[in-house]
PDB file of N, CA and C in Angstrom:
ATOM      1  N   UNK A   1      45.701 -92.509 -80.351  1.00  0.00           N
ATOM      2  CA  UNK A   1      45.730 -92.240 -81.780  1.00  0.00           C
ATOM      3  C   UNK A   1      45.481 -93.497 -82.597  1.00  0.00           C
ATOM      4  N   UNK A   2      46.049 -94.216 -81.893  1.00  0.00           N
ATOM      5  CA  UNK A   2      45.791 -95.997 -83.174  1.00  0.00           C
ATOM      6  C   UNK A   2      44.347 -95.888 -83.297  1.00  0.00           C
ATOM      7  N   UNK A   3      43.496 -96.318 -82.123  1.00  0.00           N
ATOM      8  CA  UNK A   3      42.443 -96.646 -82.336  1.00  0.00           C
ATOM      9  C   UNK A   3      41.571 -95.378 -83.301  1.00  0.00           C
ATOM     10  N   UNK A   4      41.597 -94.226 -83.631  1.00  0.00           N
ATOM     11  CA  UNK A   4      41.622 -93.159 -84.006  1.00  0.00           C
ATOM     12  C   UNK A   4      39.731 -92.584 -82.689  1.00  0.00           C
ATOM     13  N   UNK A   5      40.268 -93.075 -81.971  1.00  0.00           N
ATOM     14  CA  UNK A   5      39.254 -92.469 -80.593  1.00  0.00           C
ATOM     15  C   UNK A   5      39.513 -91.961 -79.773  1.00  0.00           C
ATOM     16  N   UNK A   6      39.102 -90.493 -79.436  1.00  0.00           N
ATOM     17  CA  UNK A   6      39.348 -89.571 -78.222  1.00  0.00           C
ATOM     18  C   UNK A   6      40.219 -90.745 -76.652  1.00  0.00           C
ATOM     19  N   UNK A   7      40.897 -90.504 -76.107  1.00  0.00           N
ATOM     20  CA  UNK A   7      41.249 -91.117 -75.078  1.00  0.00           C
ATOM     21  C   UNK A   7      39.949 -90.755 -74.031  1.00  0.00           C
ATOM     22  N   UNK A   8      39.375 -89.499 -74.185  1.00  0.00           N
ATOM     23  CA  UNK A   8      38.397 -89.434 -72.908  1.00  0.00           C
ATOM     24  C   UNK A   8      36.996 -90.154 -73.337  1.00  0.00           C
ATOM     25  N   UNK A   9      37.064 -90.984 -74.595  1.00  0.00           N
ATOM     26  CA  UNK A   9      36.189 -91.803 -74.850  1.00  0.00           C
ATOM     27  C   UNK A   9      36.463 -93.071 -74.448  1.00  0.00           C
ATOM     28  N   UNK A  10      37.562 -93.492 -74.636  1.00  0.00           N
ATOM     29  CA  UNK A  10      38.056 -94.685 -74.141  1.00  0.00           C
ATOM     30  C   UNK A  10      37.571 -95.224 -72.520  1.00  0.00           C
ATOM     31  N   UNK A  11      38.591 -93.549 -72.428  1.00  0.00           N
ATOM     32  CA  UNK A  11      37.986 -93.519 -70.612  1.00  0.00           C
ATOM     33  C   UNK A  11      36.683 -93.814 -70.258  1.00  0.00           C
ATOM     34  N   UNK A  12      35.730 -92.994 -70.735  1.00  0.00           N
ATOM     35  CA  UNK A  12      34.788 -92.853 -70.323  1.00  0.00           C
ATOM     36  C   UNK A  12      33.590 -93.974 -69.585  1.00  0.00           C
ATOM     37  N   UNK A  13      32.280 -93.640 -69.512  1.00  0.00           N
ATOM     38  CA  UNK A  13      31.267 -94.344 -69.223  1.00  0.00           C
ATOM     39  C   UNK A  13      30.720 -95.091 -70.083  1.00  0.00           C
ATOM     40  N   UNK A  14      30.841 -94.563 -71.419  1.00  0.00           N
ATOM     41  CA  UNK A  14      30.144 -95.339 -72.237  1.00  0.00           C
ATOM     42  C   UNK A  14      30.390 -96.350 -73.145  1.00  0.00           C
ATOM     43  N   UNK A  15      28.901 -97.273 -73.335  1.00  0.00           N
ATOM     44  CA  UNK A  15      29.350 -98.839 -73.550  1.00  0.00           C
ATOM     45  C   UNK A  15      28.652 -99.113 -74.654  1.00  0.00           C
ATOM     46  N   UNK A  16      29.349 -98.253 -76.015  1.00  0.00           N
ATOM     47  CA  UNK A  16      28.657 -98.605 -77.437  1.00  0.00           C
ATOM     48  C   UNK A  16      29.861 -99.586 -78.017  1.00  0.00           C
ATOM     49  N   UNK A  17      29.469-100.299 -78.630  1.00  0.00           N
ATOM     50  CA  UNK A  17      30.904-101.122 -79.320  1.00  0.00           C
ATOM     51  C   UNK A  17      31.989-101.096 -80.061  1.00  0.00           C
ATOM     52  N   UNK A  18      32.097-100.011 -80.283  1.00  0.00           N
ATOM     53  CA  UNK A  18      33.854 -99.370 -81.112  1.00  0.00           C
ATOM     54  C   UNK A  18      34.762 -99.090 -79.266  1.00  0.00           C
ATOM     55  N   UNK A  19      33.782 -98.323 -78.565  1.00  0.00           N
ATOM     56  CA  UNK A  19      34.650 -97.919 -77.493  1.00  0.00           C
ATOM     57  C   UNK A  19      35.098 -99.382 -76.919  1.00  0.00           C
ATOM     58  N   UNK A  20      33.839-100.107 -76.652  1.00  0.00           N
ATOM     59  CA  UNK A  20      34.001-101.165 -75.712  1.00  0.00           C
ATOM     60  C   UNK A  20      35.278-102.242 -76.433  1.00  0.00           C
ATOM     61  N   UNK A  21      35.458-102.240 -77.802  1.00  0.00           N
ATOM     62  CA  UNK A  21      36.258-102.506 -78.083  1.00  0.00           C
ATOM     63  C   UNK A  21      38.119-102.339 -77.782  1.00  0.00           C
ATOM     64  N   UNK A  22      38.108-101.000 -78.701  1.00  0.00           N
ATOM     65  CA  UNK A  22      39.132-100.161 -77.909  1.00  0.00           C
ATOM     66  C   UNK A  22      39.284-100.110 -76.769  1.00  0.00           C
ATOM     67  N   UNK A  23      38.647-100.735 -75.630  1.00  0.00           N
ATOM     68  CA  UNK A  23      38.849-100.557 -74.516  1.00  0.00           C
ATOM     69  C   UNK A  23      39.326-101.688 -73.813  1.00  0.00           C
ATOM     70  N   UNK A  24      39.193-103.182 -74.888  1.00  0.00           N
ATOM     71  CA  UNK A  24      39.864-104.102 -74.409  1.00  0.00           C
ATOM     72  C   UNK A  24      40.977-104.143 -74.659  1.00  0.00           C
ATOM     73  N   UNK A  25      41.093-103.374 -76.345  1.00  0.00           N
ATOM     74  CA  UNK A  25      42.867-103.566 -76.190  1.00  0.00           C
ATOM     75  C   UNK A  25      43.648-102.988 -75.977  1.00  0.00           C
ATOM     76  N   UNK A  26      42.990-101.901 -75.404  1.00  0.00           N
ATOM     77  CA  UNK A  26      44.229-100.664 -74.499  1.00  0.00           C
ATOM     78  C   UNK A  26      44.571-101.993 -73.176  1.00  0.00           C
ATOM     79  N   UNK A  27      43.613-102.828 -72.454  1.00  0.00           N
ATOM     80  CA  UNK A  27      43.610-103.316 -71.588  1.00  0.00           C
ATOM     81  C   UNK A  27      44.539-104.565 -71.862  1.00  0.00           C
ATOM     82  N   UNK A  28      44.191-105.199 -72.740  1.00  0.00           N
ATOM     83  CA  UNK A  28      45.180-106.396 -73.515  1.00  0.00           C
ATOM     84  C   UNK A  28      46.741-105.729 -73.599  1.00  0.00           C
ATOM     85  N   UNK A  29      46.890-104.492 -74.561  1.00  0.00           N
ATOM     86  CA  UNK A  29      47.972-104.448 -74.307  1.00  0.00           C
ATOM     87  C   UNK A  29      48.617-103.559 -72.717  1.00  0.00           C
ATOM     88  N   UNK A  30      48.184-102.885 -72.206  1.00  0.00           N
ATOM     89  CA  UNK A  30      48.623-102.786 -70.938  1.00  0.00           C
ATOM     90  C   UNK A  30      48.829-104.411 -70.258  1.00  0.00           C
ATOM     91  N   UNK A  31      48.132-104.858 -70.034  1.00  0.00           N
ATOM     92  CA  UNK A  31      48.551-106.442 -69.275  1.00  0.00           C
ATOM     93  C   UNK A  31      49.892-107.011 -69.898  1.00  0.00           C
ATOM     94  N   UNK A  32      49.812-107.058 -71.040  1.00  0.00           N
ATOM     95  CA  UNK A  32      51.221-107.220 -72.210  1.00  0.00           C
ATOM     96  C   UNK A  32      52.340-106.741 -71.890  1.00  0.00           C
ATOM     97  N   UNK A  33      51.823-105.509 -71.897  1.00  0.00           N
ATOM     98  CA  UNK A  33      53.314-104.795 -72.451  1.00  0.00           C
ATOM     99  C   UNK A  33      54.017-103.619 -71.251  1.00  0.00           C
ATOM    100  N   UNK A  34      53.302-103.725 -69.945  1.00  0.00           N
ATOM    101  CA  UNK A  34      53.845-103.137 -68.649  1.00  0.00           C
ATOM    102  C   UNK A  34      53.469-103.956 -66.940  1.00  0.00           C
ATOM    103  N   UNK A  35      54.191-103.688 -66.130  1.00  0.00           N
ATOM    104  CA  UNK A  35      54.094-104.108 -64.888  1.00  0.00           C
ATOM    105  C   UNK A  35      52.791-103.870 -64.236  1.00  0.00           C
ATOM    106  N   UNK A  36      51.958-103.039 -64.445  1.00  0.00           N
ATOM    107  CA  UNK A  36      50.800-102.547 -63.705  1.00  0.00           C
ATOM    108  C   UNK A  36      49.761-103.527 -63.255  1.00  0.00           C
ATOM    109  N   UNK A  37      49.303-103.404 -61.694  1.00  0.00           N
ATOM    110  CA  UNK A  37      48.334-104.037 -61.966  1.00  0.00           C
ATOM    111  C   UNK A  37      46.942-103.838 -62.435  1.00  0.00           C
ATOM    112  N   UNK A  38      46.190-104.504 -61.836  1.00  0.00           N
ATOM    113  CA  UNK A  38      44.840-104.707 -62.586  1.00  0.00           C
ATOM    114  C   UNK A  38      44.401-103.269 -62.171  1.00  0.00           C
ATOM    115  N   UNK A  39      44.174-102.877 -60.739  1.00  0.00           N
ATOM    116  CA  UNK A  39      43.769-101.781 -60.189  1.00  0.00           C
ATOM    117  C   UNK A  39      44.360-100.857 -60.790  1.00  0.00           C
ATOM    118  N   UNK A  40      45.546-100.616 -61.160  1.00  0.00           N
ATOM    119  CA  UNK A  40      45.987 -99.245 -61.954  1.00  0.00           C
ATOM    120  C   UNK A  40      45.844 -99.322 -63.079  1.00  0.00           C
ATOM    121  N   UNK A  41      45.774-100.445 -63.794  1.00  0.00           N
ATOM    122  CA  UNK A  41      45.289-100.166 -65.296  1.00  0.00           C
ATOM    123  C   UNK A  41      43.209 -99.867 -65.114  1.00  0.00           C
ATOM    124  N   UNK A  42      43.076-100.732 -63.949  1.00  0.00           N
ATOM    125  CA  UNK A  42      41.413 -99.849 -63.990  1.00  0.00           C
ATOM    126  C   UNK A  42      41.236 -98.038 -63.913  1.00  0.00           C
ATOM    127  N   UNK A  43      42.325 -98.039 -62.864  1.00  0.00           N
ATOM    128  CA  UNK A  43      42.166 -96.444 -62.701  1.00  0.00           C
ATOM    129  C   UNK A  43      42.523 -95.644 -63.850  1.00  0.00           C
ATOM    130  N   UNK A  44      43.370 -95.770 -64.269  1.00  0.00           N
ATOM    131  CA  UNK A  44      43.858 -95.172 -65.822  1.00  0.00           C
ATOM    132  C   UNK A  44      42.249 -95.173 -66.671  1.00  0.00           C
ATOM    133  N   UNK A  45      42.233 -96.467 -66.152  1.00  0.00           N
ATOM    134  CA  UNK A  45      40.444 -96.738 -67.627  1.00  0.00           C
ATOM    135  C   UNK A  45      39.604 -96.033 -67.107  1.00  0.00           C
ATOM    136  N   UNK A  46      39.728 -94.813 -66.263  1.00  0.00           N
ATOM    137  CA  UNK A  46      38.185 -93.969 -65.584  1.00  0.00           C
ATOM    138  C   UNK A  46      37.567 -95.031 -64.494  1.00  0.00           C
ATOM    139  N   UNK A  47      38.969 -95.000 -63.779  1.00  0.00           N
ATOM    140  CA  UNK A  47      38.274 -96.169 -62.335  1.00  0.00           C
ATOM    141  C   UNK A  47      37.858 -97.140 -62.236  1.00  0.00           C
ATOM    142  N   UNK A  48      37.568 -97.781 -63.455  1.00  0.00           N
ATOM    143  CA  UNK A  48      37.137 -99.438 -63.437  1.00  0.00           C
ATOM    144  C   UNK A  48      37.755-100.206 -62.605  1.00  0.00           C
ATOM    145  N   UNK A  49      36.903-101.493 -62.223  1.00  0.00           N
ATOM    146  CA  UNK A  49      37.215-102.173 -61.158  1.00  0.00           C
ATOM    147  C   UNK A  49      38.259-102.887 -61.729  1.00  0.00           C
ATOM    148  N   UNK A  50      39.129-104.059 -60.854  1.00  0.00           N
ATOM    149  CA  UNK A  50      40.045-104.830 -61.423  1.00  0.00           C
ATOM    150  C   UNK A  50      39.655-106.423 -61.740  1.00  0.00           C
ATOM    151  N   UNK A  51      38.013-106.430 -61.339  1.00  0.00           N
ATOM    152  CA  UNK A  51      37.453-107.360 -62.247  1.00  0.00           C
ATOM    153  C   UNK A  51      36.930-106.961 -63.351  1.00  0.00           C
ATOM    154  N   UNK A  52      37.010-105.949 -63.632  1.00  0.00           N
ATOM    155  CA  UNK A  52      36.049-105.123 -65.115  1.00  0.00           C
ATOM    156  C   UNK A  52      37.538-105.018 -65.639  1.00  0.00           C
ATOM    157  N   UNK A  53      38.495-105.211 -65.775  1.00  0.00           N
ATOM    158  CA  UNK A  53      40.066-105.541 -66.385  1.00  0.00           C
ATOM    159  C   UNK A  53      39.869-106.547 -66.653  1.00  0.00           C
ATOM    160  N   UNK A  54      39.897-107.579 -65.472  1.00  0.00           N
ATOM    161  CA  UNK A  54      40.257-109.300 -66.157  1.00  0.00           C
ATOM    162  C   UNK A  54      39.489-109.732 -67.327  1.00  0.00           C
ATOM    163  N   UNK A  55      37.734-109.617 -66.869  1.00  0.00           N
ATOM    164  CA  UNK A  55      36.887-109.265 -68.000  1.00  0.00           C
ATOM    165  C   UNK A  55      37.306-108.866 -69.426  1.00  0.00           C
ATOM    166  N   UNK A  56      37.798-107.825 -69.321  1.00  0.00           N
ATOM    167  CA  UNK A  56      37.980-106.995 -71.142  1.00  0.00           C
ATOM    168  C   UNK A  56      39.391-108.221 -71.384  1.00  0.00           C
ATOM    169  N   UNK A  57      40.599-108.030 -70.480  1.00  0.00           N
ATOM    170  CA  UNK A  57      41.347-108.930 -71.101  1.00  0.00           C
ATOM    171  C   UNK A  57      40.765-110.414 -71.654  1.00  0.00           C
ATOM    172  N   UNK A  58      39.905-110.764 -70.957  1.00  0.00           N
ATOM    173  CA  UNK A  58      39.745-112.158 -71.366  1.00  0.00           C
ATOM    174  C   UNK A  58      38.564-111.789 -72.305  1.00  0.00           C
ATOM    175  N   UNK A  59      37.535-111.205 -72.834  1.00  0.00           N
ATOM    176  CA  UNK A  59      37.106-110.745 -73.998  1.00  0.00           C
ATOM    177  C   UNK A  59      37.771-110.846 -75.151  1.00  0.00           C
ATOM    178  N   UNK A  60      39.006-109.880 -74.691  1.00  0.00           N
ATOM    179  CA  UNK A  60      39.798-109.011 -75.798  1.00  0.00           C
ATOM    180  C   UNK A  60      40.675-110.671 -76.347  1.00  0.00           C
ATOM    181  N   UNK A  61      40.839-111.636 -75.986  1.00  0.00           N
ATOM    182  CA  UNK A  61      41.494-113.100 -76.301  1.00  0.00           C
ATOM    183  C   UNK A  61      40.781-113.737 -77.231  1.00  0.00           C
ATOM    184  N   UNK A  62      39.430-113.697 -76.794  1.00  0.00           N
ATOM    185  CA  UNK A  62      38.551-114.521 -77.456  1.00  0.00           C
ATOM    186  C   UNK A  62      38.245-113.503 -78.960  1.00  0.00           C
ATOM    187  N   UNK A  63      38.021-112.199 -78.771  1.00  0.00           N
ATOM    188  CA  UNK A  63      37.763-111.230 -79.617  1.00  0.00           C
ATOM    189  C   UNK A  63      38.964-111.612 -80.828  1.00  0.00           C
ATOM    190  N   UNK A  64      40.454-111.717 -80.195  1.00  0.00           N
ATOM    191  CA  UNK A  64      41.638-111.911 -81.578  1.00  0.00           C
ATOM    192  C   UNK A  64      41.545-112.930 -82.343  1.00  0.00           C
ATOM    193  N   UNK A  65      40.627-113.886 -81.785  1.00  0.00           N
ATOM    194  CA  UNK A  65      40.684-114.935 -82.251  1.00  0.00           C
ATOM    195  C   UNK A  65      39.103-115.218 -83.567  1.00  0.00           C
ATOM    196  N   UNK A  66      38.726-114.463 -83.480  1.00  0.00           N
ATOM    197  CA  UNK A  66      37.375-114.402 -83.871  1.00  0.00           C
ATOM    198  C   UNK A  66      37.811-112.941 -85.175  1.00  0.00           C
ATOM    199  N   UNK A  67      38.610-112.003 -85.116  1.00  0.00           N
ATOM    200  CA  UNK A  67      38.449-110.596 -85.683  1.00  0.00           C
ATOM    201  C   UNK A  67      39.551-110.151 -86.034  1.00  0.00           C
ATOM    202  N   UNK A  68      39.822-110.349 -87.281  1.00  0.00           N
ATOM    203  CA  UNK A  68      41.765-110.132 -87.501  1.00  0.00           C
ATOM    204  C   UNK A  68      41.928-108.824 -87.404  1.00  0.00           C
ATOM    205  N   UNK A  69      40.589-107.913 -87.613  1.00  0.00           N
ATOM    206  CA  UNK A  69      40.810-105.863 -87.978  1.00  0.00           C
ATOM    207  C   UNK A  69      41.323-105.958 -85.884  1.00  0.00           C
ATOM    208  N   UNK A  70      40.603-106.770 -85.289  1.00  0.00           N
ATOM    209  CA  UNK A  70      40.815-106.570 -83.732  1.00  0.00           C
ATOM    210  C   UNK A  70      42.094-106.956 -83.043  1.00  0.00           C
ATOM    211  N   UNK A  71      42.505-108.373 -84.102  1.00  0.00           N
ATOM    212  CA  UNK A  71      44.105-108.789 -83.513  1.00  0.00           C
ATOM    213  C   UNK A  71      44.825-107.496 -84.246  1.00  0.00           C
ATOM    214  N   UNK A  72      44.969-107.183 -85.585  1.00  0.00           N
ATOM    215  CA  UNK A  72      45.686-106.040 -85.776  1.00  0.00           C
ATOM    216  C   UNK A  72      45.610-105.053 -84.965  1.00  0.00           C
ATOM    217  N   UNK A  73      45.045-103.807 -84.315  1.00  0.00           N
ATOM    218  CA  UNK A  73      45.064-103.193 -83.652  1.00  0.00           C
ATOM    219  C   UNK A  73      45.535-103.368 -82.420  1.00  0.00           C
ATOM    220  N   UNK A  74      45.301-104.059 -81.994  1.00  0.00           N
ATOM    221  CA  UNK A  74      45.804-105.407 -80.630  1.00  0.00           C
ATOM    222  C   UNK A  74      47.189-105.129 -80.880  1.00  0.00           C
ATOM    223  N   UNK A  75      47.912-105.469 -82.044  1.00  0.00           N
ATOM    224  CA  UNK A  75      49.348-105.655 -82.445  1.00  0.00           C
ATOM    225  C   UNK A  75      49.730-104.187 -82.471  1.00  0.00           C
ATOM    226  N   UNK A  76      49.140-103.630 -82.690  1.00  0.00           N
ATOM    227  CA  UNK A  76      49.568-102.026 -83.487  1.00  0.00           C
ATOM    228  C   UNK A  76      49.540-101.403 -81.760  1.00  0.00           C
ATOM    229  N   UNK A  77      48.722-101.686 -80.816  1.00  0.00           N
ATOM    230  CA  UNK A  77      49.184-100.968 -79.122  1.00  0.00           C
ATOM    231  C   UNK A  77      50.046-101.535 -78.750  1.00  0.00           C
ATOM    232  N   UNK A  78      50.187-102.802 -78.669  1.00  0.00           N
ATOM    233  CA  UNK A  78      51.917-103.945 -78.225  1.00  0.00           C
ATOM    234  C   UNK A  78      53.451-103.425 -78.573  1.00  0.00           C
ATOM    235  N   UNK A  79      52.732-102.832 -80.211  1.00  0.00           N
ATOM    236  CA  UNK A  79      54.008-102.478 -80.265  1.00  0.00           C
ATOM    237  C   UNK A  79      54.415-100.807 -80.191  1.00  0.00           C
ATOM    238  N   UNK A  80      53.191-100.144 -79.882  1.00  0.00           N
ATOM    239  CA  UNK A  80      53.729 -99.101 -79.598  1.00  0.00           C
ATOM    240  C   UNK A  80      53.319 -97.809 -80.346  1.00  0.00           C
ATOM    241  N   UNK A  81      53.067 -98.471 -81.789  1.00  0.00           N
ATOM    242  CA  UNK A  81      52.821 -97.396 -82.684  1.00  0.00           C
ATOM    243  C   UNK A  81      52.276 -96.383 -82.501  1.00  0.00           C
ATOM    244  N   UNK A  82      52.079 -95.338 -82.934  1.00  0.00           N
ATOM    245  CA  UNK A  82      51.130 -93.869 -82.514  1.00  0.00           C
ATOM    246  C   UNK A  82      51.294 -93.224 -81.717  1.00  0.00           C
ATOM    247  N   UNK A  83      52.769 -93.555 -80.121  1.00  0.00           N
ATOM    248  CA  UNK A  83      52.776 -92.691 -79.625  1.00  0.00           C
ATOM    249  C   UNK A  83      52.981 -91.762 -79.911  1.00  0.00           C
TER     250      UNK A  83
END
């Protein structure tokens, strides 16, 4: 709901840049804010590998730092909002 994007978009295959976005910081905050590893937060993401994780996390770093609408949202999955 935060990101206001279908979850089976998130999931999905495709690599236009709102998703690919949203898709780092579901990944940012999963690394954050639970025990899982890389492999189960890939599988959750529609099977991605657990180098296609480290990837978006380390994107999604450089991305907060560059995009405050991106650190906000970033902040707004950390903490939970929208479940």
């Amino acid at each position: 709901r935060i990101t206001g994007l279908p979850r089976s978009a998130i999931t999905g295959p495709r690599k236009i840049a709102p998703l690919v976005k949203a898709r780092w910081a579901v990944i940012r905050a999963a690394r954050r804010t639970t025990d899982r590893t890389l492999s189960q937060i890939g599988r959750v993401l529609g099977g991605r590998d657990h180098s296609t994780i480290i990837n978006g996390a380390r994107r999604a770093e450089t991305l907060i730092a560059a995009d405050p609408e991106f650190a906000r949202l970033c902040g707004l999955l950390e903490e939970g909002k929208g479940k």
